[in-house]
C-alpha atoms as a PDB file:
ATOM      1  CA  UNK A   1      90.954 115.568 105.213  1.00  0.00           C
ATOM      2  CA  UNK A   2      92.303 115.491 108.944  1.00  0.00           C
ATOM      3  CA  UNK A   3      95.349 113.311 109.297  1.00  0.00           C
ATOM      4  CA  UNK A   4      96.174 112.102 112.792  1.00  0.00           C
ATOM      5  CA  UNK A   5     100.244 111.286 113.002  1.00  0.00           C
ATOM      6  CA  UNK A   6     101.055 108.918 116.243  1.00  0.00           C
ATOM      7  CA  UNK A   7     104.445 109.533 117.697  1.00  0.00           C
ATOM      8  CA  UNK A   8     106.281 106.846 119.574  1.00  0.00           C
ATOM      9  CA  UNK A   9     109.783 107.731 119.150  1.00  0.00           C
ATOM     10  CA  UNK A  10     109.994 110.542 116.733  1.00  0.00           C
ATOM     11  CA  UNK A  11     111.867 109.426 113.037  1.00  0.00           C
ATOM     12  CA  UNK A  12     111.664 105.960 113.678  1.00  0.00           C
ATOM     13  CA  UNK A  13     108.349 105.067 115.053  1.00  0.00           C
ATOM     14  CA  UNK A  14     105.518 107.354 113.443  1.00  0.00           C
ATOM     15  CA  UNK A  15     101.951 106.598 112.446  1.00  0.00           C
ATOM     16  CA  UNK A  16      99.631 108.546 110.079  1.00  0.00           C
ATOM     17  CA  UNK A  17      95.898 107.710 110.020  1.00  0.00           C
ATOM     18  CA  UNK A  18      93.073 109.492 108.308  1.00  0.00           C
ATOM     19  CA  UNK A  19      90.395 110.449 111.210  1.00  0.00           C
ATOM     20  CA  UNK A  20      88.045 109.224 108.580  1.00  0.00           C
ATOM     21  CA  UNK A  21      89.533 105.434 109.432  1.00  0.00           C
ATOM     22  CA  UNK A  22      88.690 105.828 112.742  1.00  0.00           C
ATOM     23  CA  UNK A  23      86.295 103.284 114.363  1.00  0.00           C
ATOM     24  CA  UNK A  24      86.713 103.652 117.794  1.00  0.00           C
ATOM     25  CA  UNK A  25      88.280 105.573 120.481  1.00  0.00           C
ATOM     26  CA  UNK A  26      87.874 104.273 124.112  1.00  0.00           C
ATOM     27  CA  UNK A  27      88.753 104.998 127.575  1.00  0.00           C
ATOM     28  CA  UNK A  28      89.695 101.770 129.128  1.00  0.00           C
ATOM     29  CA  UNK A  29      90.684 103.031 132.357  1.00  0.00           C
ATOM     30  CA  UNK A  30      92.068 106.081 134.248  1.00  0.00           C
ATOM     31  CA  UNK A  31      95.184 105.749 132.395  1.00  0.00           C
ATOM     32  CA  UNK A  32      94.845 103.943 129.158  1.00  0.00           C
ATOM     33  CA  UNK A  33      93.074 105.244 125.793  1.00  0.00           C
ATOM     34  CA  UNK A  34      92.753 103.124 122.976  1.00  0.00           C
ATOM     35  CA  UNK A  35      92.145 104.348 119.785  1.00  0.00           C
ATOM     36  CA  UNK A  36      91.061 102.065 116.689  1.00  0.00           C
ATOM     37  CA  UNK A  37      91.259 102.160 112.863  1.00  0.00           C
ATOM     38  CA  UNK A  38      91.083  99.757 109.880  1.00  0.00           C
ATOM     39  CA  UNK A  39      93.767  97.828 108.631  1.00  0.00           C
ATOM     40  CA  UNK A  40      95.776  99.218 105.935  1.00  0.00           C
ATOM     41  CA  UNK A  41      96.492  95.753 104.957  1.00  0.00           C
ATOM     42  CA  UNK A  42      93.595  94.204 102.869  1.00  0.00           C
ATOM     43  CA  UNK A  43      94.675  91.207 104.122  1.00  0.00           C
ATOM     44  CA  UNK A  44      94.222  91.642 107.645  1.00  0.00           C
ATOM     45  CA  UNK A  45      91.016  91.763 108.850  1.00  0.00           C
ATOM     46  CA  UNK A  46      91.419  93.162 112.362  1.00  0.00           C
ATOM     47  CA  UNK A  47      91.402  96.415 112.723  1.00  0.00           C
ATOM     48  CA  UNK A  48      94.948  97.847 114.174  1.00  0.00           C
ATOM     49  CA  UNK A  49      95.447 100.449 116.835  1.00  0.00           C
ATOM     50  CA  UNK A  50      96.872 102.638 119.296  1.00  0.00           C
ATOM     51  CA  UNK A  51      97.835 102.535 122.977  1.00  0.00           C
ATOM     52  CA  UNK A  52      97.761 105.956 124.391  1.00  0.00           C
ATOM     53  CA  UNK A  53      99.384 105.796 128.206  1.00  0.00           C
ATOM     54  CA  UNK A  54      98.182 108.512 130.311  1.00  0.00           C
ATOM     55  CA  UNK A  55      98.726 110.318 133.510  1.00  0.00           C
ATOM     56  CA  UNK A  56      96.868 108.614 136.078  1.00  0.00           C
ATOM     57  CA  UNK A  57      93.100 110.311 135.523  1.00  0.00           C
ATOM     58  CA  UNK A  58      93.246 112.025 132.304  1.00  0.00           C
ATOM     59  CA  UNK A  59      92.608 109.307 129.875  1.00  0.00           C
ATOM     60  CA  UNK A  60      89.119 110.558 129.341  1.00  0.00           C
ATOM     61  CA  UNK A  61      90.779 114.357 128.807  1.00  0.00           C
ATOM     62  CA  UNK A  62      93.232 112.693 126.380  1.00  0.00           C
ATOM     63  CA  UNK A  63      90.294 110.609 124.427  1.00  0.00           C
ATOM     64  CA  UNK A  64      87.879 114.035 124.556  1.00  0.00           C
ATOM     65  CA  UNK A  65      90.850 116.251 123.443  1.00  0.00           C
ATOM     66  CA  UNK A  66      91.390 113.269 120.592  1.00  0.00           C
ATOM     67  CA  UNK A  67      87.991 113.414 119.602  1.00  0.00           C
ATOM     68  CA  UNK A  68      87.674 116.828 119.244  1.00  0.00           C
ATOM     69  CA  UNK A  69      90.813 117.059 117.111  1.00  0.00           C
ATOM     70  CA  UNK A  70      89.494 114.957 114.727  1.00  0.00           C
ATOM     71  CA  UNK A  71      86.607 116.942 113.658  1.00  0.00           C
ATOM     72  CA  UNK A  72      87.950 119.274 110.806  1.00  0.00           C
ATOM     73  CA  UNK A  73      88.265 123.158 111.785  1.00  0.00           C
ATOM     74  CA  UNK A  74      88.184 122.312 115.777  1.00  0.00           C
ATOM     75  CA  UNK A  75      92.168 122.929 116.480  1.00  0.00           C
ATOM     76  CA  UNK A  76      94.885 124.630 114.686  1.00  0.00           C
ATOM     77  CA  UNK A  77      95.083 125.622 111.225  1.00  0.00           C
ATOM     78  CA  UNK A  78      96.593 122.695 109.157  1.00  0.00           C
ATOM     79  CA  UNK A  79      94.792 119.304 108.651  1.00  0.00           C
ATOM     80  CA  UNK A  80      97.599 117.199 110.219  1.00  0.00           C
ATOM     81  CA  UNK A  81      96.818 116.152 114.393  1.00  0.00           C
ATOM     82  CA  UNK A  82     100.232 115.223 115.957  1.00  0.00           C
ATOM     83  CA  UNK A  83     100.000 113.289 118.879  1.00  0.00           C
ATOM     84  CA  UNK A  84     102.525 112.005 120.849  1.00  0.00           C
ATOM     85  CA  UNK A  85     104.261 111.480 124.360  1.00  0.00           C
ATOM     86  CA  UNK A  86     104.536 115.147 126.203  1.00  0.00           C
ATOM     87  CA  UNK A  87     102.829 116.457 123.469  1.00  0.00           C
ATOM     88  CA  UNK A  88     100.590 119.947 124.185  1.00  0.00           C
ATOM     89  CA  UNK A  89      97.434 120.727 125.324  1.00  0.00           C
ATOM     90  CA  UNK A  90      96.307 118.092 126.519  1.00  0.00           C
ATOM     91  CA  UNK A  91      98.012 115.349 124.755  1.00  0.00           C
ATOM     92  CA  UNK A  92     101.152 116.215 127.638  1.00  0.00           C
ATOM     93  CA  UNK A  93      99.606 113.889 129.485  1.00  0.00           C
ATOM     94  CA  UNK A  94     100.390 111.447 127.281  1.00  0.00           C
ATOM     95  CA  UNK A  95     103.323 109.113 128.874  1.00  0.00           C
ATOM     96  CA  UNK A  96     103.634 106.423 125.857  1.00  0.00           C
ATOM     97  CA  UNK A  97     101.900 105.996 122.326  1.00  0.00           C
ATOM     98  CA  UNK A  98     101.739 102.171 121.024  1.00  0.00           C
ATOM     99  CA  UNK A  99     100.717 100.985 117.821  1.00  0.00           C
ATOM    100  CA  UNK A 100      99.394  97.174 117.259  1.00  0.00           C
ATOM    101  CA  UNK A 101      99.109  96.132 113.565  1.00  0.00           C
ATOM    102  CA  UNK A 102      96.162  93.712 113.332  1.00  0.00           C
ATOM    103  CA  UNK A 103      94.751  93.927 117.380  1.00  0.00           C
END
């Protein structure tokens, strides 16, 4: 199973989501990508998410690179997708990664 672990600030702010509990991921605008999963908490019924700032014209590189990530055997070697602020490829043009509980 691919895991995909959000990094706002690194030991204090970190996010783990199977790509299976994905629902959505959408370009908003040139600089915005929001990605959205369900709720961990059975009794929310709003999915939560994630805020992924971008450089100014690469969200839809960021959501593409994102997508492609989460389909197993695409990138790397381990089943765990790290993305976060300056991150590689092209997640370094990721400026800020927020998570919403219940959006």
């Amino acid at each position: 199973m691919r895991i995909l672990h959000f990094v706002d600030a690194a030991g204090t702010d970190e996010t783990f989501v199977p790509a299976s509990a994905i629902t959505m991921i959408q370009v908003t605008d040139n600089a915005s990508v929001i990605v959205g999963f369900k709720s961990a908490d059975p009794a929310v019924t709003a999915n939560d998410q994630v805020d992924l700032t971008c450089t100014a014209g690469k969200s839809d590189e960021v959501a593409l690179f994102l997508a492609q990530a989460m389909s197993p055997g695409t990138l790397g070697h381990g089943n765990v997708v790290t993305v976060k602020a300056s991150g590689t490829n092209a997640f370094a043009d990721i400026t800020t990664v927020a998570y919403t509980a219940g959006s």
